[in-house]
C-alpha atoms as a PDB file:
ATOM      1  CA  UNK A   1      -7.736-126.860 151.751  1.00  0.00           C
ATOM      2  CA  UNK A   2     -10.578-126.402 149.393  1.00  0.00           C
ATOM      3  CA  UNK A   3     -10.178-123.661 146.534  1.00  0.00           C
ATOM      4  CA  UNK A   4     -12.180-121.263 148.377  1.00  0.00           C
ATOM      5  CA  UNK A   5     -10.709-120.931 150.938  1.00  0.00           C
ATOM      6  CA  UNK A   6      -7.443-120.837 149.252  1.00  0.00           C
ATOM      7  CA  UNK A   7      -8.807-117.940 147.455  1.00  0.00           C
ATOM      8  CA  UNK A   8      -9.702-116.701 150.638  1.00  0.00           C
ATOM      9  CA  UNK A   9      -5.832-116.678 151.966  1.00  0.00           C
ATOM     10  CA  UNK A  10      -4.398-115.106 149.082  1.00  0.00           C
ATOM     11  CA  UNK A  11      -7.776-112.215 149.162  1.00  0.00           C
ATOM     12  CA  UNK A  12      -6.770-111.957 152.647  1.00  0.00           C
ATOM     13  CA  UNK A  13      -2.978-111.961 152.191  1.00  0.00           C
ATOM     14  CA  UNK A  14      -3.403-109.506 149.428  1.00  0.00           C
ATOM     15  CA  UNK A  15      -5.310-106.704 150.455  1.00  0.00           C
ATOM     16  CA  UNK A  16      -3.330-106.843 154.060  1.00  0.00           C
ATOM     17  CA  UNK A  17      -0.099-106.379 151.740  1.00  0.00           C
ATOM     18  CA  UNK A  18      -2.244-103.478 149.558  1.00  0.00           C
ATOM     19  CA  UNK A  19      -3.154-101.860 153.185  1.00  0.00           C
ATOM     20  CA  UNK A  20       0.001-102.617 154.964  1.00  0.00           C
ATOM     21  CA  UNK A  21       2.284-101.439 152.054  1.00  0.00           C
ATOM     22  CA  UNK A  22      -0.336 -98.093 151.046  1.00  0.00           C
ATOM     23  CA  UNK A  23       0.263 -96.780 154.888  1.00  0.00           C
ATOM     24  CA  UNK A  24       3.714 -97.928 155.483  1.00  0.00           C
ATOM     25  CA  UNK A  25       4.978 -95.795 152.411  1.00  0.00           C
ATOM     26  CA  UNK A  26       2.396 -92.653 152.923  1.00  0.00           C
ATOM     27  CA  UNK A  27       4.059 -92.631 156.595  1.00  0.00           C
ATOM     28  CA  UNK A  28       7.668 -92.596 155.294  1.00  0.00           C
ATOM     29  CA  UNK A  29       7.334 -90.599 152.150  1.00  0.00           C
ATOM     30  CA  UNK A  30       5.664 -87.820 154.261  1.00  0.00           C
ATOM     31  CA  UNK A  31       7.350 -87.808 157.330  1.00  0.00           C
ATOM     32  CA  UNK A  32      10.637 -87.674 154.471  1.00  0.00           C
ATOM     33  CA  UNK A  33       9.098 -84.762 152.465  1.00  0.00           C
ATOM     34  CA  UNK A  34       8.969 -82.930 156.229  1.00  0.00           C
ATOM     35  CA  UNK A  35      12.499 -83.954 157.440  1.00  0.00           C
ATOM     36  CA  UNK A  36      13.542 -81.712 154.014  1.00  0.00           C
ATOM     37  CA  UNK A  37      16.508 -83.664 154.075  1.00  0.00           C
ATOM     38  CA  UNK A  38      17.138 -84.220 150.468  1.00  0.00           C
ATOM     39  CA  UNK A  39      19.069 -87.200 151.117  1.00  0.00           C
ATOM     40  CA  UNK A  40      16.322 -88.862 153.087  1.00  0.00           C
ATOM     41  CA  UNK A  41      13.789 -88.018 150.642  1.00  0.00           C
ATOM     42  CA  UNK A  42      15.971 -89.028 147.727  1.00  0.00           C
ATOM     43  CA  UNK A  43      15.919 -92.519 149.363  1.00  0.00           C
ATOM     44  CA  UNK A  44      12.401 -92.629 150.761  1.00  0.00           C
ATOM     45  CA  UNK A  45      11.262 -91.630 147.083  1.00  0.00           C
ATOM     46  CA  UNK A  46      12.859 -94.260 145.428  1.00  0.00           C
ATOM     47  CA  UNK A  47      11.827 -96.372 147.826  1.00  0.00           C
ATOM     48  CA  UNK A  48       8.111 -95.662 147.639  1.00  0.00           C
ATOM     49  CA  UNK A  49       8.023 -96.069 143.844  1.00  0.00           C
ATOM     50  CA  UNK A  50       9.586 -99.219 144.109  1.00  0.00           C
ATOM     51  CA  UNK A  51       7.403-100.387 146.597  1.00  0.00           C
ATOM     52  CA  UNK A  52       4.599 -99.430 145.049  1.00  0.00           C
ATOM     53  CA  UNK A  53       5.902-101.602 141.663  1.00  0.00           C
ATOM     54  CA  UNK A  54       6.702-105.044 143.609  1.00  0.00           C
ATOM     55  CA  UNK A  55       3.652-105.094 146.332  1.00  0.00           C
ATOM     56  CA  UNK A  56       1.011-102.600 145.875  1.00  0.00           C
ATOM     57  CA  UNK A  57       0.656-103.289 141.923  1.00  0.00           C
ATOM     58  CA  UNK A  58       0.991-106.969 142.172  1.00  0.00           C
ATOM     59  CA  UNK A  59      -1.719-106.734 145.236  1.00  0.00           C
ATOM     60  CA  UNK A  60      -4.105-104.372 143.066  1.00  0.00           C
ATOM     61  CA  UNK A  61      -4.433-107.007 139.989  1.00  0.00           C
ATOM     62  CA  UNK A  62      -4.903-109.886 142.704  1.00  0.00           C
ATOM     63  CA  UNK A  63      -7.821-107.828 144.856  1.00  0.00           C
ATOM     64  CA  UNK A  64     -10.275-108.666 141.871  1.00  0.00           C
ATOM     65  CA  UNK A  65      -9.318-111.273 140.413  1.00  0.00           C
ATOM     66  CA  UNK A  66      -9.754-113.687 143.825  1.00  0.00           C
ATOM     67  CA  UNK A  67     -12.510-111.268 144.873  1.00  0.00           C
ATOM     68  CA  UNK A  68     -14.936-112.000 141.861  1.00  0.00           C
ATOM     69  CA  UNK A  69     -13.635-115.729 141.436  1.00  0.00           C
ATOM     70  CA  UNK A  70     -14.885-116.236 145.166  1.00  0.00           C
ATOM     71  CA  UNK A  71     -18.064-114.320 144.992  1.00  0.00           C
ATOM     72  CA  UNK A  72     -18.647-116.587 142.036  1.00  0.00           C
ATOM     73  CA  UNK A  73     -18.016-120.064 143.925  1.00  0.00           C
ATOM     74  CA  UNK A  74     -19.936-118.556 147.302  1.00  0.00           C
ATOM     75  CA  UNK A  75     -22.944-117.693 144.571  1.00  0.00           C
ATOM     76  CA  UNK A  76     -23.180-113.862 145.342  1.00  0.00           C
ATOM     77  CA  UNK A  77     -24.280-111.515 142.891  1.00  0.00           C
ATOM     78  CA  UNK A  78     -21.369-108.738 141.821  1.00  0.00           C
ATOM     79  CA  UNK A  79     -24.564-106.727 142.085  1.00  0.00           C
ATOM     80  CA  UNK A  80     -25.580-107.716 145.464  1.00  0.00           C
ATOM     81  CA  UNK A  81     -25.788-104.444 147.150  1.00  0.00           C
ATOM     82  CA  UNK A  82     -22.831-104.397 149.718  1.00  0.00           C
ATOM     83  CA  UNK A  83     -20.672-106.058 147.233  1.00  0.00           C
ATOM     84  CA  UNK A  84     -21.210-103.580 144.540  1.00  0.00           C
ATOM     85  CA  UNK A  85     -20.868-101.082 146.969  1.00  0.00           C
ATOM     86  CA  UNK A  86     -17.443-102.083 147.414  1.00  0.00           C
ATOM     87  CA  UNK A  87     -16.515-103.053 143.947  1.00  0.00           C
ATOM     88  CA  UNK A  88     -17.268 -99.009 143.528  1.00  0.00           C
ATOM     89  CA  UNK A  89     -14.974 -98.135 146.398  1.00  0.00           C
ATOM     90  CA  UNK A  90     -12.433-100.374 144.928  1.00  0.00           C
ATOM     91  CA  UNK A  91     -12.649 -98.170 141.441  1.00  0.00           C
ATOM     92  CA  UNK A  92     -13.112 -95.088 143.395  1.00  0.00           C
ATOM     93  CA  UNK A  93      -9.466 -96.094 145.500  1.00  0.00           C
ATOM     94  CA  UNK A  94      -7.603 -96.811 141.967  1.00  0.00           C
ATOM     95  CA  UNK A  95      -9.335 -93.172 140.930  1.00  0.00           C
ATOM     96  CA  UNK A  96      -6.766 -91.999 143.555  1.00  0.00           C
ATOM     97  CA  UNK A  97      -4.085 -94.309 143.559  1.00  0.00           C
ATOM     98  CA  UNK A  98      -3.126 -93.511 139.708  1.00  0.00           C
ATOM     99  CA  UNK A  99      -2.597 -89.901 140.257  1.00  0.00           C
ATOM    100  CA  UNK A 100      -0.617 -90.144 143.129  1.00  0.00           C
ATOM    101  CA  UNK A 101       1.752 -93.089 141.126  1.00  0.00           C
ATOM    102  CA  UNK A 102       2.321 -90.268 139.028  1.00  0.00           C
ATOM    103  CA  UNK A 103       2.906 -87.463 141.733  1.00  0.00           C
ATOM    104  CA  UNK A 104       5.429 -90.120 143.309  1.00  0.00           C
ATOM    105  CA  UNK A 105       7.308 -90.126 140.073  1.00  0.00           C
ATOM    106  CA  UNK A 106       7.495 -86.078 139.516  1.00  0.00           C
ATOM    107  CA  UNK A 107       8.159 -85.830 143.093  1.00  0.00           C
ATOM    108  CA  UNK A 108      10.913 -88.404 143.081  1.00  0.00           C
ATOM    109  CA  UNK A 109      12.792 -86.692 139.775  1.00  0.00           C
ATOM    110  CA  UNK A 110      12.207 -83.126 141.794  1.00  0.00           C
ATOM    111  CA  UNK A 111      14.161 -84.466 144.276  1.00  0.00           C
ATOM    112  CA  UNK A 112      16.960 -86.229 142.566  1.00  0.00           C
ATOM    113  CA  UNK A 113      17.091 -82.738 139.831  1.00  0.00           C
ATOM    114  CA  UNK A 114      17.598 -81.047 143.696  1.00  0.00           C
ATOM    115  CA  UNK A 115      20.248 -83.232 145.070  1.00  0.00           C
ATOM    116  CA  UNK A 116      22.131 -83.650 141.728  1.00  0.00           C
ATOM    117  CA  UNK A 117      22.024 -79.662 141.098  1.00  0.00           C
ATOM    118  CA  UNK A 118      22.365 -78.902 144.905  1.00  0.00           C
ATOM    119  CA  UNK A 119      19.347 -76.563 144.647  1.00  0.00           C
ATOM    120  CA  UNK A 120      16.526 -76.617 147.042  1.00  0.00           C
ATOM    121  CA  UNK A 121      13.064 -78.098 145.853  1.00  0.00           C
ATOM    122  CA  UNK A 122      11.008 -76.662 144.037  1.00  0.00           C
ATOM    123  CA  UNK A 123       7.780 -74.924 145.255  1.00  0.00           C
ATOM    124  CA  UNK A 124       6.060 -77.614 143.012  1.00  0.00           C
ATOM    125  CA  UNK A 125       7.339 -80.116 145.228  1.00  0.00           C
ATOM    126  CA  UNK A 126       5.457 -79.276 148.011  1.00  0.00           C
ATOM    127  CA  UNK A 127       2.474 -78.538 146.027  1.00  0.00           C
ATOM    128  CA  UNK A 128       2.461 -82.412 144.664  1.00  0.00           C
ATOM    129  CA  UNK A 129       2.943 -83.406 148.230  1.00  0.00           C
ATOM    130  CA  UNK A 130       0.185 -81.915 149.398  1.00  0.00           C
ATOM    131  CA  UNK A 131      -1.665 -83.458 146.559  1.00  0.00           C
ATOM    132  CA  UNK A 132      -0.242 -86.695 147.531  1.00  0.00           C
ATOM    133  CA  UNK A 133      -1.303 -86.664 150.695  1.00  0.00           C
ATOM    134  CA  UNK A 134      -4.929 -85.174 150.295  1.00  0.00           C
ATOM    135  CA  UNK A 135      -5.268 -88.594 147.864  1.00  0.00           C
ATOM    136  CA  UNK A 136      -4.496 -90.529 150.022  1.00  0.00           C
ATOM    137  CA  UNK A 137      -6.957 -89.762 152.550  1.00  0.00           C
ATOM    138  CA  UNK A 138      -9.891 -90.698 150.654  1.00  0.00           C
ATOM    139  CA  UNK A 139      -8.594 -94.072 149.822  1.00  0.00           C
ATOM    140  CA  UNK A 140      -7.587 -94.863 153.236  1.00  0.00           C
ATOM    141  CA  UNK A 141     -10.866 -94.281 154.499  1.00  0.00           C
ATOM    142  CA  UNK A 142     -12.293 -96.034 151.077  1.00  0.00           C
ATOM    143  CA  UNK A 143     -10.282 -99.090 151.795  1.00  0.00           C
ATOM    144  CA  UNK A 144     -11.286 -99.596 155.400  1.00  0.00           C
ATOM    145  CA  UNK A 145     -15.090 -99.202 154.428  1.00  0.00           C
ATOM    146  CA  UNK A 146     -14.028-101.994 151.581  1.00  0.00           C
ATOM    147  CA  UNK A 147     -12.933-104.429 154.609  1.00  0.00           C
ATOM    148  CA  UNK A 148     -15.915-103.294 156.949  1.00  0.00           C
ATOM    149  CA  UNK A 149     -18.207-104.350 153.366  1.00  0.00           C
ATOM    150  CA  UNK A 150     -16.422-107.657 153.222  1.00  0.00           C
ATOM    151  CA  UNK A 151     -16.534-108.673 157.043  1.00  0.00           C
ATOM    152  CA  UNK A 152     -20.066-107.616 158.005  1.00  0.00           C
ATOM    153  CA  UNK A 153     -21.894-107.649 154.427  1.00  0.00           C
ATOM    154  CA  UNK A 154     -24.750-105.959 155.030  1.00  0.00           C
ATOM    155  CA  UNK A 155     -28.080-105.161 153.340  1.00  0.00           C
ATOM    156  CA  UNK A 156     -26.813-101.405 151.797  1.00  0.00           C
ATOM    157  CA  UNK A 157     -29.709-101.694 149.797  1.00  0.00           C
ATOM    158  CA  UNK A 158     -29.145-100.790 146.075  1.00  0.00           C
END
């Protein structure tokens, strides 16, 4: 296998693991936050952070790093038009993935403050899910307009 297309695999590999991993734990860490069972959202919390540290932030240093290097071999331009496009979307998806790192955090010490006083959540809880969520959105839909960029490349024209 040539070094492209290794480069390819682990481009490939790695943004399926940044997708895969991004809905997987949005799906849990909601559906959680709605069961308003503390334990299960104690668990799913924790479990979303953690997630987060061993696949998504791994997978977010990789996404460049093999994208640029094989843009360089294949000779395209980081300013060709559809691949600037989605360098942007790329920045624009980390614009929202940071705050919601730290809204998993607050929301996952909310909970365990909850559980370990045996106090409801707070009204703030719900408030930071909802910001959660709403994030999330826009990055979802960024990140499939990333892979449509990087399948069909197309003349975007800027």
């Amino acid at each position: 296998m040539d070094s492209y297309l290794l480069l390819k695999f682990i481009h490939v590999m790695s943004s399926t693991l940044l997708f895969g991993t991004g809905l997987g734990t949005a799906f849990h860490g909601w559906m959680a936050g709605r069961s308003r069972n503390l334990d299960a959202t104690l668990i799913v919390n924790r479990n979303v952070v953690l997630a987060d540290w061993i696949f998504t932030t791994p997978a977010v240093i990789v996404q460049p790093v093999t994208g640029v290097w094989m843009a360089l071999q294949a000779g395209f331009p980081l300013t060709e038009g559809w691949l600037a496009l989605a360098i942007l979307l790329y920045f624009f998806v980390g614009a929202c993935w940071l705050p919601v790192v730290w809204l998993q955090l607050q929301m996952h010490k909310m909970v365990k403050e909850a559980k370990a006083g045996d106090t409801p959540l707070p009204p703030r809880y719900e408030t930071y899910a909802r910001w959660w969520f709403a994030l999330g959105w826009p990055a979802f839909i960024s990140v499939i307009g990333i892979f449509y960029l990087m399948i069909v490349k197309p003349d975007v024209g800027f």
